[in-house]
Protein backbone atom coordinates (compact mmCIF):
# COMPACT_ATOMS: atom_id res chain seq x y z
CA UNK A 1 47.59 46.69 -24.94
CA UNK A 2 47.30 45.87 -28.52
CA UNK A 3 49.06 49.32 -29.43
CA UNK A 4 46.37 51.51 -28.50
CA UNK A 5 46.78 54.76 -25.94
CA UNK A 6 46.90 53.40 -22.47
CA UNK A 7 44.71 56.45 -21.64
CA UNK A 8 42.03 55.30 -24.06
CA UNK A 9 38.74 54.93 -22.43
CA UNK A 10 37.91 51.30 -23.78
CA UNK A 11 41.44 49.64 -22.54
CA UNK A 12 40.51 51.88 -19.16
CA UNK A 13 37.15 49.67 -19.11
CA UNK A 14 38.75 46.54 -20.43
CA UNK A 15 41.91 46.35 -17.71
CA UNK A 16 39.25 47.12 -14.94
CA UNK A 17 36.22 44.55 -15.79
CA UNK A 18 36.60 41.44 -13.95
CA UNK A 19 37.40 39.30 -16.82
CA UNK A 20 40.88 40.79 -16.42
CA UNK A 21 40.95 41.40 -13.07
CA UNK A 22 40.46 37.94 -11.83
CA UNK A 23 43.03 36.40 -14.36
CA UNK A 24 45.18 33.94 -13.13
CA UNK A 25 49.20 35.73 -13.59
CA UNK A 26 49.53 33.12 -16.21
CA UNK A 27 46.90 33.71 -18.12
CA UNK A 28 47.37 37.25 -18.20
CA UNK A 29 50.53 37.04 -19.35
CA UNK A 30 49.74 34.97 -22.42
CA UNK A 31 47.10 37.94 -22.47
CA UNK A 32 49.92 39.91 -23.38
CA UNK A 33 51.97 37.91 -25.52
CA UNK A 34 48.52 37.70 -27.90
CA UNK A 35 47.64 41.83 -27.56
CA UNK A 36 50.89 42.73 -28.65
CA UNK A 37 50.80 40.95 -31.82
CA UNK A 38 46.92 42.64 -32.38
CA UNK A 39 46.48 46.01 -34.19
CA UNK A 40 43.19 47.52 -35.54
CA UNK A 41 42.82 48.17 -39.44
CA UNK A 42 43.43 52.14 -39.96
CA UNK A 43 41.83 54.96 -41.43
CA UNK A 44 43.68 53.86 -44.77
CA UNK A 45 42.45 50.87 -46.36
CA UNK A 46 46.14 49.51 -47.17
CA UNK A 47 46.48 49.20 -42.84
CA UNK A 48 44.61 46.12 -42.85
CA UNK A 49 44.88 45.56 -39.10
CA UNK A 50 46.84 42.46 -37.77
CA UNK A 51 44.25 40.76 -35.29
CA UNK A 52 43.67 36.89 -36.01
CA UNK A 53 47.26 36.18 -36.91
CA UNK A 54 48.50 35.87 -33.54
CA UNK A 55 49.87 32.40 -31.94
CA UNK A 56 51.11 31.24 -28.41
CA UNK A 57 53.50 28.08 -28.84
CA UNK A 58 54.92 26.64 -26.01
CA UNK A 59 58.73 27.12 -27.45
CA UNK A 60 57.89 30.84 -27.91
CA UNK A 61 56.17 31.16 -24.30
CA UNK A 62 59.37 29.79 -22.95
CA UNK A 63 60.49 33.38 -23.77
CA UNK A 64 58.30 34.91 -21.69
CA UNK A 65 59.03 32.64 -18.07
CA UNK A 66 56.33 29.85 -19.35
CA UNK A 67 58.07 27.09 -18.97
CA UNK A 68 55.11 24.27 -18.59
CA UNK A 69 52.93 23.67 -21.97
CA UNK A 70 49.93 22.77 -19.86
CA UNK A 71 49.88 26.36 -18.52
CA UNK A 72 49.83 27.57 -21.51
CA UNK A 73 46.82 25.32 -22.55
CA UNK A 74 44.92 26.14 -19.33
CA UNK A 75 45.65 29.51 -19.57
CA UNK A 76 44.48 29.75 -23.55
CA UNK A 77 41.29 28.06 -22.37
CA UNK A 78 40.51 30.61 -19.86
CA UNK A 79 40.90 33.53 -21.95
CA UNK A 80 38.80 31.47 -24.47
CA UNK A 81 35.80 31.52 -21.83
CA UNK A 82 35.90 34.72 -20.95
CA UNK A 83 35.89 35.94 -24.88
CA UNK A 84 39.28 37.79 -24.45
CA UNK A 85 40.41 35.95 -27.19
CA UNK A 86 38.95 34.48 -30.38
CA UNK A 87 40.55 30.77 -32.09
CA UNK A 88 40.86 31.72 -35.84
CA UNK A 89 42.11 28.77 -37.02
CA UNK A 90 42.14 25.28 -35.46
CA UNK A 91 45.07 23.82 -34.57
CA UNK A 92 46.69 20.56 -36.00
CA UNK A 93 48.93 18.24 -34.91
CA UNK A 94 51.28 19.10 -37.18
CA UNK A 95 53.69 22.04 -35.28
CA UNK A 96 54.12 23.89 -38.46
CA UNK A 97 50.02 24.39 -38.10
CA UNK A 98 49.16 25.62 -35.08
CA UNK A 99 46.27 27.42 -33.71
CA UNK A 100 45.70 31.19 -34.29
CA UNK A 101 43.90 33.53 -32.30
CA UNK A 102 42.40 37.26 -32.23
CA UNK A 103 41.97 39.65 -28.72
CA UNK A 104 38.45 40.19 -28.40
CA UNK A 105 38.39 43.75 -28.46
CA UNK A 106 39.58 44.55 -30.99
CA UNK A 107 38.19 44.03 -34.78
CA UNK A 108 39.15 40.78 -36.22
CA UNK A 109 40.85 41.11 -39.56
CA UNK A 110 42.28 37.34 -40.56
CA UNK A 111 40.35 34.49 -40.34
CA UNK A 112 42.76 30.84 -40.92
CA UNK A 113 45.57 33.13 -41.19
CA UNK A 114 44.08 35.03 -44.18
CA UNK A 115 43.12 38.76 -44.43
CA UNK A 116 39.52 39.47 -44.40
CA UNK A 117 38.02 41.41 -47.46
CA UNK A 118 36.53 43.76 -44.49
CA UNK A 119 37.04 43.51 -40.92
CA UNK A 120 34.66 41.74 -38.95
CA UNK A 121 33.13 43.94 -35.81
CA UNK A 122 34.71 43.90 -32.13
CA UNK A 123 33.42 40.80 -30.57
CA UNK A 124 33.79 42.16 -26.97
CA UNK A 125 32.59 39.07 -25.48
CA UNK A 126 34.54 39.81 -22.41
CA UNK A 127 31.67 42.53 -21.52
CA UNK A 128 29.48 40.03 -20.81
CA UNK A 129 31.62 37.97 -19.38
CA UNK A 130 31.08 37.41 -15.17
CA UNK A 131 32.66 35.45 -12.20
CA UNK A 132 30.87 32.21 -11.10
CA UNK A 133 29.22 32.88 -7.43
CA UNK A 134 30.79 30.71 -5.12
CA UNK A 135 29.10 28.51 -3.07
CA UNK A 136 28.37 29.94 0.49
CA UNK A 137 29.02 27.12 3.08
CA UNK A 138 27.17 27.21 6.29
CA UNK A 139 28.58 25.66 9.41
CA UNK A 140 25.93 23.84 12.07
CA UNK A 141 26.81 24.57 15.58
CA UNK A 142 26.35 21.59 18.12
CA UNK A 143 24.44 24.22 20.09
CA UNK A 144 22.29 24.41 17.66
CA UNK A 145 21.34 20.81 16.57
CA UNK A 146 18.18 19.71 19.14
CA UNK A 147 19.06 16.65 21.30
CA UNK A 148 16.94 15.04 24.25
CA UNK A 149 17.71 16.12 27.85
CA UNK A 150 18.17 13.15 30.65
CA UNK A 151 14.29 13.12 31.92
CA UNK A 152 12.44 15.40 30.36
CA UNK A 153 11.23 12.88 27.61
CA UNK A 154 7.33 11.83 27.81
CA UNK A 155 8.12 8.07 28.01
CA UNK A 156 7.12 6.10 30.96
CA UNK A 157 7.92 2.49 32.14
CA UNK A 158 5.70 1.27 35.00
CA UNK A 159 6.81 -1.57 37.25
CA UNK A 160 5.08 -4.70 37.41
CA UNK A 161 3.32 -5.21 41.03
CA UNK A 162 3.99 -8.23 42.56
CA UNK A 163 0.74 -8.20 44.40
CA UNK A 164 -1.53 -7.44 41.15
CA UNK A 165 0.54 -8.99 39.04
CA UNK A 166 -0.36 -6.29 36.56
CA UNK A 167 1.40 -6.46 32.87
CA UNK A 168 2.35 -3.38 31.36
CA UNK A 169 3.57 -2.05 28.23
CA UNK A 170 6.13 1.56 28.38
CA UNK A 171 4.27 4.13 26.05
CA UNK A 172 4.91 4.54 22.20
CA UNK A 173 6.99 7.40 21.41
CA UNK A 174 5.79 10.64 22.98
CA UNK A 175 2.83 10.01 23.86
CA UNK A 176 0.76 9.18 26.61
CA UNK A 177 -1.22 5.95 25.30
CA UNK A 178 -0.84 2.91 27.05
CA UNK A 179 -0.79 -0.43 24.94
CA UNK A 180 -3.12 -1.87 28.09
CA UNK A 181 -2.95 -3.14 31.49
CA UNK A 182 -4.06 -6.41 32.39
CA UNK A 183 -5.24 -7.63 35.63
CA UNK A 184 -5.27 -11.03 36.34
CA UNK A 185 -7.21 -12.17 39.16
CA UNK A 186 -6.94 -14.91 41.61
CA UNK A 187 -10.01 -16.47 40.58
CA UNK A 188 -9.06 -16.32 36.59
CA UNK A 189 -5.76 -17.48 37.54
CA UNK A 190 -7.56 -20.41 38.58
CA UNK A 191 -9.23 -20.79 35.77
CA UNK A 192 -6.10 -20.47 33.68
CA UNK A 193 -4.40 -23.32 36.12
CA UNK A 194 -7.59 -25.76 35.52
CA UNK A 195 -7.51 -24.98 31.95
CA UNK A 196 -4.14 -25.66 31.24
CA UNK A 197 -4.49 -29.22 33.83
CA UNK A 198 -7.51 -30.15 31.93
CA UNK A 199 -5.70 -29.83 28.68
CA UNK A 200 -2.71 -31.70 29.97
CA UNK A 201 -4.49 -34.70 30.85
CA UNK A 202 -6.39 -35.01 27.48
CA UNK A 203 -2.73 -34.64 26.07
CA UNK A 204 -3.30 -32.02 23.99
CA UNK A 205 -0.55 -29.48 23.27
């Protein structure tokens, strides 16, 4: 890339970190388009370097099997957050000005399409750069969610005896307290039976 030695240790660490190695095939290839553009400034101060002057349009990625501009937006964007690339120069509306960029690892000579008195140093954002972790999502096994078996609760409901006529209340929940039991008595259902005839014939209600 970017006319350097393929051998050269820093492309070596550059084409293996994972901000390459992850790259969508679109956005590596826009990768390209932008390194080959990209030279560093040489030993002689009249080789100014070309990196910052380079532009992806979507008529000129057409070249290259891009066919769709939002790829080439998406993919621009991605290389943007990663730091392979740096925007010198916004954009307009206009097509004539378009956006400019510089590959990150090399030293940026232009800045809004202008040469630099001296060349800025090598970003190499990219370095930094690593994947987002992915979510790890955990499946529940019916086997293991907890569920009641047919009589083993604590709850018990108590018939009423006919020949007590005993009221009772099944217990609360899982435990073993009783709301109460209530006897009632043939003599205090007399009383009850008086009470109540009593009240009737004074009419009250």
């Amino acid at each position: 890339m970017a006319r350097e030695e393929s051998d050269s240790p820093a492309t070596d660490s550059l084409l293996r970190h994972a901000s390459v190695t992850t790259l969508p095939h679109a956005a590596f290839r826009v990768l390209t388009i932008l390194a080959v553009g990209a030279w560093a400034p040489g030993i002689d101060k009249r080789q100014r370097g070309n990196n910052g002057t380079q532009a992806v349009t979507a008529t000129h990625a057409k070249r290259y099997g891009l066919n769709s501009r939002d790829t080439v937006y998406s993919s621009l964007k991605i290389l943007k957050e990663r730091r392979l690339i740096v925007r010198t120069r916004e954009g307009w509306r206009n097509k004539s000005h378009f956006s400019l960029y510089a590959v990150g690892w090399l030293p940026i000579t232009h800045r809004d399409g202008k040469p630099l008195d001296s060349p800025e140093p090598v970003p190499n954002g990219w370095r930094t750069w690593q994947p987002a972790l992915k979510e790890e999502k955990t499946s529940v096994r019916l086997s293991d969610v907890p569920c009641p078996e047919n009589g083993q609760d604590h709850s018990i409901c108590r018939p009423i005896d006919p020949s007590r006529q005993s009221l009772c209340s099944p217990t609360i929940g899982n435990t073993l307290r009783h709301l109460g039991t209530h006897t009632v008595t043939g003599t205090a259902a007399g009383s009850l039976v008086g009470a109540g005839a009593t009240a009737g014939s004074n009419g009250s209600v």
